[in-house]
Protein backbone atom coordinates (compact mmCIF):
# COMPACT_ATOMS: atom_id res chain seq x y z
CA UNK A 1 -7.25 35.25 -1.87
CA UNK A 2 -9.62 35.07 -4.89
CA UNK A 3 -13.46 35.56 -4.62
CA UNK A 4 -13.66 31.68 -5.05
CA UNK A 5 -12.03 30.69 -2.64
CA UNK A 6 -13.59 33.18 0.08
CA UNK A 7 -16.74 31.49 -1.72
CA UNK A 8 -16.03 28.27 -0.54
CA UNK A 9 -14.51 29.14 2.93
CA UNK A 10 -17.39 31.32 3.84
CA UNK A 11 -20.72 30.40 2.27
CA UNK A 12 -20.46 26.57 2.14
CA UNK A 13 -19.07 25.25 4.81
CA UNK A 14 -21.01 21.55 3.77
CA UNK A 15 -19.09 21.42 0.21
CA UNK A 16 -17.61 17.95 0.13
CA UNK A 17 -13.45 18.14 -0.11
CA UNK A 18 -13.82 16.02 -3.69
CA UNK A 19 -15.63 19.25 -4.59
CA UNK A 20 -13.48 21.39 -3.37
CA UNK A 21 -10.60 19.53 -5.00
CA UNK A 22 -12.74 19.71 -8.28
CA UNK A 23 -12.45 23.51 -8.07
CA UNK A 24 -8.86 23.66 -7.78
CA UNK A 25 -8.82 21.39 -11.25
CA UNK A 26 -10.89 24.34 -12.49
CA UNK A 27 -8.49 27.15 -11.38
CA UNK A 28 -5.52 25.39 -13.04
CA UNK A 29 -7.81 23.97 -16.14
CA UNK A 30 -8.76 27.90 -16.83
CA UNK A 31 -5.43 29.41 -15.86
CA UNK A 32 -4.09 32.14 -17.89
CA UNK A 33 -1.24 31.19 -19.83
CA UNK A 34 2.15 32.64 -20.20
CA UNK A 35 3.08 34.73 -23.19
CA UNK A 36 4.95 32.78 -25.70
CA UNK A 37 4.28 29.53 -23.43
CA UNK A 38 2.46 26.94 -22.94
CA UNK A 39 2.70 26.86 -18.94
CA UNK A 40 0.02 28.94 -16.92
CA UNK A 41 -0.01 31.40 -14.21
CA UNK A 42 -1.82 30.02 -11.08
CA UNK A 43 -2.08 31.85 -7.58
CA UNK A 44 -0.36 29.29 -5.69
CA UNK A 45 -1.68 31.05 -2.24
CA UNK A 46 -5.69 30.27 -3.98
CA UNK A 47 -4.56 26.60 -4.94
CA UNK A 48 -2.88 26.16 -1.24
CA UNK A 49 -6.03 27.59 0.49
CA UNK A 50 -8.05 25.41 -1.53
CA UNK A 51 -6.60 22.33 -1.13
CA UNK A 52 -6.52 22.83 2.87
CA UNK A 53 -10.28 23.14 2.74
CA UNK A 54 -10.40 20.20 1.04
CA UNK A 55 -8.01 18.23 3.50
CA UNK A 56 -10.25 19.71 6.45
CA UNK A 57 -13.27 18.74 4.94
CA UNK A 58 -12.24 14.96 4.90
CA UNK A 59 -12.72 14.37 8.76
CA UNK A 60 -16.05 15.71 7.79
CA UNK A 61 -16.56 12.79 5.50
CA UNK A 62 -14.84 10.07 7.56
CA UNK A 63 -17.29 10.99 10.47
CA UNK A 64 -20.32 10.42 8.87
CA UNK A 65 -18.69 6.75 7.63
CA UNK A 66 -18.01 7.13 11.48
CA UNK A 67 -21.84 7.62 12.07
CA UNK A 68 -23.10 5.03 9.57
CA UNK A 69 -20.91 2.54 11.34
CA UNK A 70 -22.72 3.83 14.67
CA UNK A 71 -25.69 3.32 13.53
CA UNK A 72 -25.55 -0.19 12.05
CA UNK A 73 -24.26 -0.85 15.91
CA UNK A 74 -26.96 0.88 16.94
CA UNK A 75 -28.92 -1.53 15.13
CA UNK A 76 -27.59 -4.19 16.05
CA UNK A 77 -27.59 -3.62 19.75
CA UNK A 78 -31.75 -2.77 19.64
CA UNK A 79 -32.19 -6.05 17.31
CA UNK A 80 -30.02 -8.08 19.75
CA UNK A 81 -32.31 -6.66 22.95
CA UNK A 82 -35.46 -7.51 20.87
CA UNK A 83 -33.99 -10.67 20.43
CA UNK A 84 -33.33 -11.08 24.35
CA UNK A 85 -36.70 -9.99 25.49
CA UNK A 86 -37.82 -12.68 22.94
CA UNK A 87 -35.87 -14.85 24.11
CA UNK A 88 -37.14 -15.04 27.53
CA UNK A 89 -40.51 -14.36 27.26
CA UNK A 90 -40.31 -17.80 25.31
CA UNK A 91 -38.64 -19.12 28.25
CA UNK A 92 -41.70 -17.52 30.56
CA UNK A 93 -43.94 -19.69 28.35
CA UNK A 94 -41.76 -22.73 28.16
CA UNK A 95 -42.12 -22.56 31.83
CA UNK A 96 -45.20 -22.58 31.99
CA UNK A 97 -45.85 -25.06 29.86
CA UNK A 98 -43.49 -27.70 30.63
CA UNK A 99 -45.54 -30.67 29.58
CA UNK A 100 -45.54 -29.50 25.88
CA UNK A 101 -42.01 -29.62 25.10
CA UNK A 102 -42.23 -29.00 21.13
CA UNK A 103 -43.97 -25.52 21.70
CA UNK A 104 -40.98 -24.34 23.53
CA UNK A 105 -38.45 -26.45 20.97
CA UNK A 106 -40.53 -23.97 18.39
CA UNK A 107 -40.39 -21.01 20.16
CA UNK A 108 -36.34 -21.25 20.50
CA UNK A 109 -36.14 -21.86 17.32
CA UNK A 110 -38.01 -18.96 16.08
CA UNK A 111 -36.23 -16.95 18.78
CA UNK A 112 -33.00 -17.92 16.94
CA UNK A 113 -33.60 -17.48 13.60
CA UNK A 114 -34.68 -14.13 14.34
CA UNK A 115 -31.37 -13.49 16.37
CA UNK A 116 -29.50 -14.95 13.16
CA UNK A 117 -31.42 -13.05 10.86
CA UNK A 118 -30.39 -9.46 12.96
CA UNK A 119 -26.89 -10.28 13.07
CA UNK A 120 -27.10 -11.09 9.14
CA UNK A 121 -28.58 -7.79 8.69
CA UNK A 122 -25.94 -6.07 11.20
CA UNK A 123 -23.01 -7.72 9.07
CA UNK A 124 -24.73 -6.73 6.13
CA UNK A 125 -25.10 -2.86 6.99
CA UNK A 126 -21.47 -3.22 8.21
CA UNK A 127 -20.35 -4.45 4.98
CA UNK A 128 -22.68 -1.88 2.98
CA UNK A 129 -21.16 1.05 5.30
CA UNK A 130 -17.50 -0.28 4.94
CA UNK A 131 -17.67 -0.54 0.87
CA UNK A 132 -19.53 3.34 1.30
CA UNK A 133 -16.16 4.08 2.91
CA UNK A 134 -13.93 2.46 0.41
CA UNK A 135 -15.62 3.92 -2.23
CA UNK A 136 -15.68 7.46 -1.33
CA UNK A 137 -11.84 7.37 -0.27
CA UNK A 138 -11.13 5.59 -3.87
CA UNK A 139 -13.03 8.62 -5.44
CA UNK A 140 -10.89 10.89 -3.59
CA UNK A 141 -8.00 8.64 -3.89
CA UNK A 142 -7.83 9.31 -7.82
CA UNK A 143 -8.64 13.08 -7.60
CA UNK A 144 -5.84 13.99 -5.47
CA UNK A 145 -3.81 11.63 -7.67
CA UNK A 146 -4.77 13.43 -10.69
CA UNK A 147 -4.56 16.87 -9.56
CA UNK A 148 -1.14 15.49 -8.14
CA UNK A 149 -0.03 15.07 -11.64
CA UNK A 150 -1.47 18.34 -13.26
CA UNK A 151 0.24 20.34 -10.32
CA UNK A 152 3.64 18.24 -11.27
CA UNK A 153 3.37 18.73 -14.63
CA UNK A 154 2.43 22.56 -14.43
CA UNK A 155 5.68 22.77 -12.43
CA UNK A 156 7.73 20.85 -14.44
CA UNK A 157 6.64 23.42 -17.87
CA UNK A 158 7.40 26.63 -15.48
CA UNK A 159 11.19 25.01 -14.65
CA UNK A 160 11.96 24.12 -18.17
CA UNK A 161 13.10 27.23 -20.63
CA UNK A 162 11.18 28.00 -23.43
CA UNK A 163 12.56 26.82 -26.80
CA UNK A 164 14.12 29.72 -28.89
CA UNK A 165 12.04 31.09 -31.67
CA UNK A 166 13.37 29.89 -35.50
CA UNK A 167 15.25 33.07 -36.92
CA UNK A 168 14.47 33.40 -40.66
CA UNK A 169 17.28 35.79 -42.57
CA UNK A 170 15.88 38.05 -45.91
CA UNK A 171 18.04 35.96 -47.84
CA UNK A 172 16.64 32.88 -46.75
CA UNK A 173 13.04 33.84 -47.81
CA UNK A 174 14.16 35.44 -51.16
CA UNK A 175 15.32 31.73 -51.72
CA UNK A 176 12.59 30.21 -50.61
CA UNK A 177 10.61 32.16 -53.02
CA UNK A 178 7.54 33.04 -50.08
CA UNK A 179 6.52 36.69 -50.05
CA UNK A 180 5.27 38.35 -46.30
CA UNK A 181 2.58 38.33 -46.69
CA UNK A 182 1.54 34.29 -47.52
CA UNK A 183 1.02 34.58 -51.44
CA UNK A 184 0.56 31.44 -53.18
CA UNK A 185 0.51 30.45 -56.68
CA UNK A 186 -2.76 28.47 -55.89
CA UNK A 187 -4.91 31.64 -55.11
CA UNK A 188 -4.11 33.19 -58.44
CA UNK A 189 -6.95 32.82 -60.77
């Protein structure tokens, strides 16, 4: 295992996985190449480690959209009781005052609108929280796609032979009328 990688398994343990996976685009972007290639050498036990940290760092990330979604329940569930103790404290008064029946027509209606108005809020959060979670499993969606694709293609360059080298003969070049060393009629003054 690399220093990186020991980096990111030991000292941060918070690193998001689309980080993680963003590192492992770095290893293979700065890869050494092959002489006389164009394919790179990669530690495939470095890229393997890394990618697991980034697979068990996505539960990480699903439970806080877990959490969000908790809280907006949370929410709802304390707007909802402040709703109920509303609710009957305006039936406490409509009791009371029986002979003014518009008061307590009012005070249900308030009562209502603020009940509406927390569950609009609660399906709003929900919503919010839901896109949150779209959107950060779209993000990593197209990085594992794309390092999907370099990986592929990196293999696909180390399974296909180089192409032979072009062999010039000396009697070739005497025909050609090129010297070794790249003289050209141009340079002459």
């Amino acid at each position: 295992m690399t220093d990186q990688y020991l980096e990111v398994e030991e000292s941060e343990q918070d690193v998001s996985a689309e980080a993680v996976i963003s590192q492992v685009l770095d290893i293979i972007n700065g890869a050494k190449s092959m002489p006389l290639s164009s394919s790179v050498i990669v530690s495939r036990e470095e890229v393997v480690g890394l990618l697991r940290a980034a697979l068990d760092r996505l539960p990480d990330e699903l439970r806080q959209a877990r959490w969000l979604l908790r809280e907006r329940e949370e929410f709802l569930a304390e707007r909802t009781r402040e709703a109920e103790t509303l609710m009957e404290e305006v039936r406490a008064q409509a009791e009371r005052m029986v002979q003014r029946t518009e008061i307590v027509r009012q005070a249900n209606s308030v009562a209502q609108r603020i009940l509406d108005d927390a569950n609009d809020e609660a399906r709003t959060m929900r919503h919010e929280a839901e896109d949150f979670c779209d959107q950060k499993l779209a993000g990593m969606e197209i990085v594992l796609d794309r390092l999907t694709r370099t990986v592929q293609s990196g293999r696909a360059k180390l399974a296909s032979p180089p192409p032979p080298a072009p062999v010039k003969h000396e009697s070739a070049r005497a025909a050609s009328g090129t010297e070794e060393d790249g003289f050209f009629d141009q340079d002459v003054s």
